[in-house]
N, C-alpha and C. Protein backbone atom coordinates (compact mmCIF):
# COMPACT_ATOMS: atom_id res chain seq x y z
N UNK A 1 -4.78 -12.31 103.21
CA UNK A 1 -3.43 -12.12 102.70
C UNK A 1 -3.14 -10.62 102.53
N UNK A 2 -3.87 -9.88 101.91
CA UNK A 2 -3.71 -8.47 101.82
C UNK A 2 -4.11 -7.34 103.09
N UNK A 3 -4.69 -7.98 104.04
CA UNK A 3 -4.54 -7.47 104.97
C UNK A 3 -3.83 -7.50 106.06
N UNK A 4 -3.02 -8.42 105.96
CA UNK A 4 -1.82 -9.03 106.81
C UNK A 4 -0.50 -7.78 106.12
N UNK A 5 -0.48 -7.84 104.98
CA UNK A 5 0.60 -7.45 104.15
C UNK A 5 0.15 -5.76 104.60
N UNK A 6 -1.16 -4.93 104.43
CA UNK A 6 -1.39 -3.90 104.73
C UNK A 6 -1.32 -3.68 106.40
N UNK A 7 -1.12 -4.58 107.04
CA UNK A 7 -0.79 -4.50 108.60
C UNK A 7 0.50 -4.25 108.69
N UNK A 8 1.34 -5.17 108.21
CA UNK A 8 2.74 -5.44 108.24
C UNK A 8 3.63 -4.23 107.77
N UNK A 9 2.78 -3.63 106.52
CA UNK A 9 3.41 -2.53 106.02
C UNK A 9 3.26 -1.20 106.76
N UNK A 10 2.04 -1.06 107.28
CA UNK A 10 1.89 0.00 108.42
C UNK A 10 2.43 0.33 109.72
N UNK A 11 3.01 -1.76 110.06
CA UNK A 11 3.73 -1.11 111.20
C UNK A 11 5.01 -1.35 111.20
N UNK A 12 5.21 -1.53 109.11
CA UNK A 12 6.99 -1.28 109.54
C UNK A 12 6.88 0.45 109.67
N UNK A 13 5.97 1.06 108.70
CA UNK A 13 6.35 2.24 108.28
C UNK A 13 6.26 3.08 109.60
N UNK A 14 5.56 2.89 110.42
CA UNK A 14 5.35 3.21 111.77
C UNK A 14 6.78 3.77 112.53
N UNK A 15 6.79 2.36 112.85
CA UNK A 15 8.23 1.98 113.69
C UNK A 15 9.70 2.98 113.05
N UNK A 16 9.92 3.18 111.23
CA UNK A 16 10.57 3.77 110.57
C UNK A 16 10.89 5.25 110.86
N UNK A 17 9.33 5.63 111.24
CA UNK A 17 8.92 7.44 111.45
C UNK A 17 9.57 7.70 112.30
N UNK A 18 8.94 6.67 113.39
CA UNK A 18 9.51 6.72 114.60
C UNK A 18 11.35 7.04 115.18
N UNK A 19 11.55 6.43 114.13
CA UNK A 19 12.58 6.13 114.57
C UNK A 19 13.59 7.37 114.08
N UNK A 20 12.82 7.69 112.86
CA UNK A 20 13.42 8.82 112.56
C UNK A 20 13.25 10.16 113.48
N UNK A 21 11.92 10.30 113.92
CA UNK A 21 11.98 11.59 115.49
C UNK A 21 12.34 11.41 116.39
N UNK A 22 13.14 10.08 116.84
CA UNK A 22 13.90 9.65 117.97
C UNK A 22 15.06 10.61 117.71
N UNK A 23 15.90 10.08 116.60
CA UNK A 23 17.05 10.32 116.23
C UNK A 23 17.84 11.71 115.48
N UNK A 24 15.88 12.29 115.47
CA UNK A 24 16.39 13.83 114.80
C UNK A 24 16.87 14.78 115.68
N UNK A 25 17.34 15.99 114.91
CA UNK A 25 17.97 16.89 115.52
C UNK A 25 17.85 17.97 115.77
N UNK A 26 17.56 19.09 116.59
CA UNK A 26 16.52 20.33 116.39
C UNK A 26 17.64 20.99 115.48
N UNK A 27 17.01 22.41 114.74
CA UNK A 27 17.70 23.06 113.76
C UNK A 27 17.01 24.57 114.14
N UNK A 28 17.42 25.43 114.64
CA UNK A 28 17.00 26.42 114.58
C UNK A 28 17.68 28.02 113.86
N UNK A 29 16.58 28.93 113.36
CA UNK A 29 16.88 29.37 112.13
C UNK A 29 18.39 30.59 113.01
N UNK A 30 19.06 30.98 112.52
CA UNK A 30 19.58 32.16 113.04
C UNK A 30 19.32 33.49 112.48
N UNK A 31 19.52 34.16 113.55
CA UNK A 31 19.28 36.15 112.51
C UNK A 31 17.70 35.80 113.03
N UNK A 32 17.29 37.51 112.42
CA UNK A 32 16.21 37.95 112.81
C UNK A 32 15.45 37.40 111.75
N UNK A 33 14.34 36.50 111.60
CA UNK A 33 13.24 35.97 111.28
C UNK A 33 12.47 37.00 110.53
N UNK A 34 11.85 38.46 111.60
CA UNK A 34 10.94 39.47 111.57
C UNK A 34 11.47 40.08 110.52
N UNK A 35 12.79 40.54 110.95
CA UNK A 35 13.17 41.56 109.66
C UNK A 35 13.36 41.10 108.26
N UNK A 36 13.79 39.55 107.63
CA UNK A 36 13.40 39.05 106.72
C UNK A 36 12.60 39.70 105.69
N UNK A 37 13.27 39.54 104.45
CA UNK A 37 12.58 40.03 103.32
C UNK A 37 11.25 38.99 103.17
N UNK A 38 11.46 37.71 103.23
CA UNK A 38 10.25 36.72 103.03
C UNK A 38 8.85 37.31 103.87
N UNK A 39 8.93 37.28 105.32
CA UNK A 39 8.28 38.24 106.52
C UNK A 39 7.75 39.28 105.74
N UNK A 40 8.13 39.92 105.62
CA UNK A 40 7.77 41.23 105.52
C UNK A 40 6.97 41.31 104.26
N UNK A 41 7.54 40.78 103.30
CA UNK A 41 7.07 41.04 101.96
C UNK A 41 5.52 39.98 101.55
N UNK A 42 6.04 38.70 102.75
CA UNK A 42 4.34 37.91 103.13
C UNK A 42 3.60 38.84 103.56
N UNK A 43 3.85 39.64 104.64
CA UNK A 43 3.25 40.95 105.43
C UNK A 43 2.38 41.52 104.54
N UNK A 44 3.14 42.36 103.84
CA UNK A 44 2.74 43.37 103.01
C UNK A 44 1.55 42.50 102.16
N UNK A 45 1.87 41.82 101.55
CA UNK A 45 1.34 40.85 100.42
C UNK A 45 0.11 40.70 100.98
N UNK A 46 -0.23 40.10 102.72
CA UNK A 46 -1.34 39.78 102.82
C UNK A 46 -2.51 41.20 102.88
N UNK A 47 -1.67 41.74 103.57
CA UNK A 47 -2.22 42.96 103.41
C UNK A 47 -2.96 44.02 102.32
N UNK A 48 -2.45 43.73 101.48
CA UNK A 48 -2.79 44.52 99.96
C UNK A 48 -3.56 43.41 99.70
N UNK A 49 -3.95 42.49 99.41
CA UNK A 49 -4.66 41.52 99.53
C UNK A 49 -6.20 41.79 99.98
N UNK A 50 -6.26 41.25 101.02
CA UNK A 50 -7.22 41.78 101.94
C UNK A 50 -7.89 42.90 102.08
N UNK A 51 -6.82 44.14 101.56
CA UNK A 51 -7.60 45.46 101.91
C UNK A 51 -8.16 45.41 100.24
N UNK A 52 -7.86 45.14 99.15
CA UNK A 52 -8.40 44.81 97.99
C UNK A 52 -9.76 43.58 97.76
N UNK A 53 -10.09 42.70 98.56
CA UNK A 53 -10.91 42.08 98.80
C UNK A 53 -12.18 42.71 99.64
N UNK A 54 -11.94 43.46 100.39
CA UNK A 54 -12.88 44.47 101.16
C UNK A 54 -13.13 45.00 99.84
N UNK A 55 -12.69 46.01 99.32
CA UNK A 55 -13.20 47.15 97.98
C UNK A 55 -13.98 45.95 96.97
N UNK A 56 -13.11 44.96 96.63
CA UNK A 56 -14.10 44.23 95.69
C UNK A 56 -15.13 43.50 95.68
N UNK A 57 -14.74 42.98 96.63
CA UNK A 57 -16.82 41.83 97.49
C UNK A 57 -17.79 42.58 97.16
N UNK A 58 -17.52 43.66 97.87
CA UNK A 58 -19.44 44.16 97.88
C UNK A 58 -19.84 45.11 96.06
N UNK A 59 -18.35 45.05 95.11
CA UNK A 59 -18.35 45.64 94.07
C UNK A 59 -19.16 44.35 93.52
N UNK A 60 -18.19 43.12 92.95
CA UNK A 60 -18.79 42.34 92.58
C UNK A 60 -19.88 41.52 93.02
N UNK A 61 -20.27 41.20 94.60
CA UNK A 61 -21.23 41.02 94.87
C UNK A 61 -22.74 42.29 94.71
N UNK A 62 -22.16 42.75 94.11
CA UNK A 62 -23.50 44.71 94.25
C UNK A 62 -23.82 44.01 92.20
N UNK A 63 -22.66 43.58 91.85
CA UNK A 63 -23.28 43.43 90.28
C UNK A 63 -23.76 42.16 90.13
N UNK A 64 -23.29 41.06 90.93
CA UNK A 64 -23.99 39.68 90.52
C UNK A 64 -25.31 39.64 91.17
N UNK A 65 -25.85 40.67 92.09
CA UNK A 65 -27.13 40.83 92.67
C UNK A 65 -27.80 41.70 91.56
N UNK A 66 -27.55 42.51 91.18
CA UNK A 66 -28.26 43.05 89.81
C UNK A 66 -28.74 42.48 88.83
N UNK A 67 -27.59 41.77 88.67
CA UNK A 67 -27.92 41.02 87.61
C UNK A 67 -28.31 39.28 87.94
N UNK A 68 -28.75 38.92 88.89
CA UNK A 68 -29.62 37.86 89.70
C UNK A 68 -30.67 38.40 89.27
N UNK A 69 -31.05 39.69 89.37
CA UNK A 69 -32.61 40.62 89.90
C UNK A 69 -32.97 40.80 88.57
N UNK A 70 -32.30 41.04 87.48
CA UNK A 70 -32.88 41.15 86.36
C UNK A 70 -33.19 39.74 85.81
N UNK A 71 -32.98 38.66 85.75
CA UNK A 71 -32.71 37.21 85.23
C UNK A 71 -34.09 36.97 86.18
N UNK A 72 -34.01 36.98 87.49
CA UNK A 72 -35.50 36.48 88.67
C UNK A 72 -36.60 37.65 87.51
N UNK A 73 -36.88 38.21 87.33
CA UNK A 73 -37.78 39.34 86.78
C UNK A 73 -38.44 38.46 85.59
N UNK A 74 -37.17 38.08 84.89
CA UNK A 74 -37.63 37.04 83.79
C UNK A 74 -38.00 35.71 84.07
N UNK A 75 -37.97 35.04 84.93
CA UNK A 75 -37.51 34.07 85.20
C UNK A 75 -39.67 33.26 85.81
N UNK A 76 -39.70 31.87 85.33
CA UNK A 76 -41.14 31.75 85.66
C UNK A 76 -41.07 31.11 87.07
N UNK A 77 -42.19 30.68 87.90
CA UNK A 77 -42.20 30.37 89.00
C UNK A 77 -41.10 29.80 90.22
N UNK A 78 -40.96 28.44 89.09
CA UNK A 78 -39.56 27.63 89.85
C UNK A 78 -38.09 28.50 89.66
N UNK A 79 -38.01 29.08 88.71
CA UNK A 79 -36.72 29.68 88.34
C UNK A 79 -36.37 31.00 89.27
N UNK A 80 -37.58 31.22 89.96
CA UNK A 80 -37.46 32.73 90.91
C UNK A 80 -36.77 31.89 92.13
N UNK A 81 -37.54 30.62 92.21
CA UNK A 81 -36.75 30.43 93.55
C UNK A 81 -34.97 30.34 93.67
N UNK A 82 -34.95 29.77 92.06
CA UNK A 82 -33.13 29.49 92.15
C UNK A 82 -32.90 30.85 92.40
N UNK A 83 -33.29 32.27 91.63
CA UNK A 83 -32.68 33.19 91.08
C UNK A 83 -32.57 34.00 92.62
N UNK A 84 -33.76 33.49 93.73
CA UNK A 84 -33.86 33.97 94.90
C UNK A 84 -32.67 33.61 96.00
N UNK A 85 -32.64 31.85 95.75
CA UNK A 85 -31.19 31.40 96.44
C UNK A 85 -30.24 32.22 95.80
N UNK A 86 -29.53 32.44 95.04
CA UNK A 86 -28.43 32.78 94.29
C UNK A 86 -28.04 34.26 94.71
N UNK A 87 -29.49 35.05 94.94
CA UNK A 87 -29.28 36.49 95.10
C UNK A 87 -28.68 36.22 96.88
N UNK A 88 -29.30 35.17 97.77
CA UNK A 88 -28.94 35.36 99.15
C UNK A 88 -27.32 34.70 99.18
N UNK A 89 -27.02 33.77 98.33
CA UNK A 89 -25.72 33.14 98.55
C UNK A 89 -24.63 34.26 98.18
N UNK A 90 -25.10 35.24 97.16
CA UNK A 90 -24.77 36.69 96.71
C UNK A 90 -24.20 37.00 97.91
N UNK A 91 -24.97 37.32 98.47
CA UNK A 91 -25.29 38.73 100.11
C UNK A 91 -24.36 37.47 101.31
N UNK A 92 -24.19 36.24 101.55
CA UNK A 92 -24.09 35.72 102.33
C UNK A 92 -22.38 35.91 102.18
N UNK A 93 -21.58 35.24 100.92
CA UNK A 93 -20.31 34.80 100.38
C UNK A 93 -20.00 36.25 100.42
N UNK A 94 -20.68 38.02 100.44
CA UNK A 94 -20.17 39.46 100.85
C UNK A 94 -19.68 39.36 102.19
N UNK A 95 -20.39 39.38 102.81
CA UNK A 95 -20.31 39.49 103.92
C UNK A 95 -19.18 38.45 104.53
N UNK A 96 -19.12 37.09 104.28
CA UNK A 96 -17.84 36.32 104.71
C UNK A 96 -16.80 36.53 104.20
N UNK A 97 -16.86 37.02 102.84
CA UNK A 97 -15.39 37.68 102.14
C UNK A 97 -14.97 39.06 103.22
N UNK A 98 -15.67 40.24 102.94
CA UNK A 98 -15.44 40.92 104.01
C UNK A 98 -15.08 40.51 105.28
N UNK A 99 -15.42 39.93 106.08
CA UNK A 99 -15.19 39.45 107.57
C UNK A 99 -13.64 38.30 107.78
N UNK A 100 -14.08 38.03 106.26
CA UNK A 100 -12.75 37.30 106.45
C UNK A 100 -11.23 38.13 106.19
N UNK A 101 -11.65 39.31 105.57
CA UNK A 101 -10.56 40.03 104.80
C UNK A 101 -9.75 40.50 106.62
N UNK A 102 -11.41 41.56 106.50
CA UNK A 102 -10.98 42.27 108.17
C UNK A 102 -10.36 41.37 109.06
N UNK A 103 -10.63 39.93 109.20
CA UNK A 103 -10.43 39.28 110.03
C UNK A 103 -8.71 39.38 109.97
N UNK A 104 -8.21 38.82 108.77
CA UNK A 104 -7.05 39.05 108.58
C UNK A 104 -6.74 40.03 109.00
N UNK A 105 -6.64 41.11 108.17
CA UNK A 105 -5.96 42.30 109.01
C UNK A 105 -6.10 42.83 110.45
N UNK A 106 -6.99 41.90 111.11
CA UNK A 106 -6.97 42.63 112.39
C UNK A 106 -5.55 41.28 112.97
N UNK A 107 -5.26 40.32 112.37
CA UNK A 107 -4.31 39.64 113.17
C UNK A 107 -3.38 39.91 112.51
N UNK A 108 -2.43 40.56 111.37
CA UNK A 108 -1.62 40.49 110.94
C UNK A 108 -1.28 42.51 111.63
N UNK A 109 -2.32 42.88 111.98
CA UNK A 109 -2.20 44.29 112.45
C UNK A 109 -1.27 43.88 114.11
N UNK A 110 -1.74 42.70 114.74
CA UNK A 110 -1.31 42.52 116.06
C UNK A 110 0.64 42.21 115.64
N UNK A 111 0.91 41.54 114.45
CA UNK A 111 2.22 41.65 114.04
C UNK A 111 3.25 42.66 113.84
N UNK A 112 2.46 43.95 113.59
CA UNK A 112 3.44 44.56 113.37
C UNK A 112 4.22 45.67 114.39
């Protein structure tokens, strides 16, 4: 019974969608898009962003490795190993923040 009813309802809702991208209408924006305050000010935004994520990764990743290294120092057998993962997930999550920052700006650089 409830799977009849979950059939039935899927392919009214189906048929509904449908029917609605049959019948739609294209809309396209007018004026310049680029020059847009929204554009531009996303632009900028990602930008300051990103170039602030470069400066801070390897800041805050340079102190949560310090202070990994002092905690492993204390730390007895089993606890070196966490304190050992933690220092590499440190160094790993730098390096992808960075790459991801640059990454950005090298495609938002092809925008402008």
């Amino acid at each position: 019974m409830a799977k009849r009813f979950i059939y039935r309802l899927t392919l009214n809702m189906s048929i509904f969608f449908s029917c609605l991208l049959i019948n739609s209408q294209s809309a396209y924006a007018s004026g310049d898009i680029k020059g847009s305050k929204l554009v531009t000010g996303t632009e900028k935004l990602i930008g300051d962003v990103t170039t602030w994520l470069m400066i801070l990764a390897p800041v805050v990743a340079g102190l949560l490795i310090i202070y990994f290294c002092i905690r492993r120092s204390a730390a007895d057998e089993m606890d070196t190993k966490k304190w050992n993962n933690r220092i590499i997930v440190a160094i790993v999550s730098c390096i992808g923040a960075v790459l991801g920052s640059a990454t950005l700006n090298v495609i938002i650089g092809y925008y402008k």
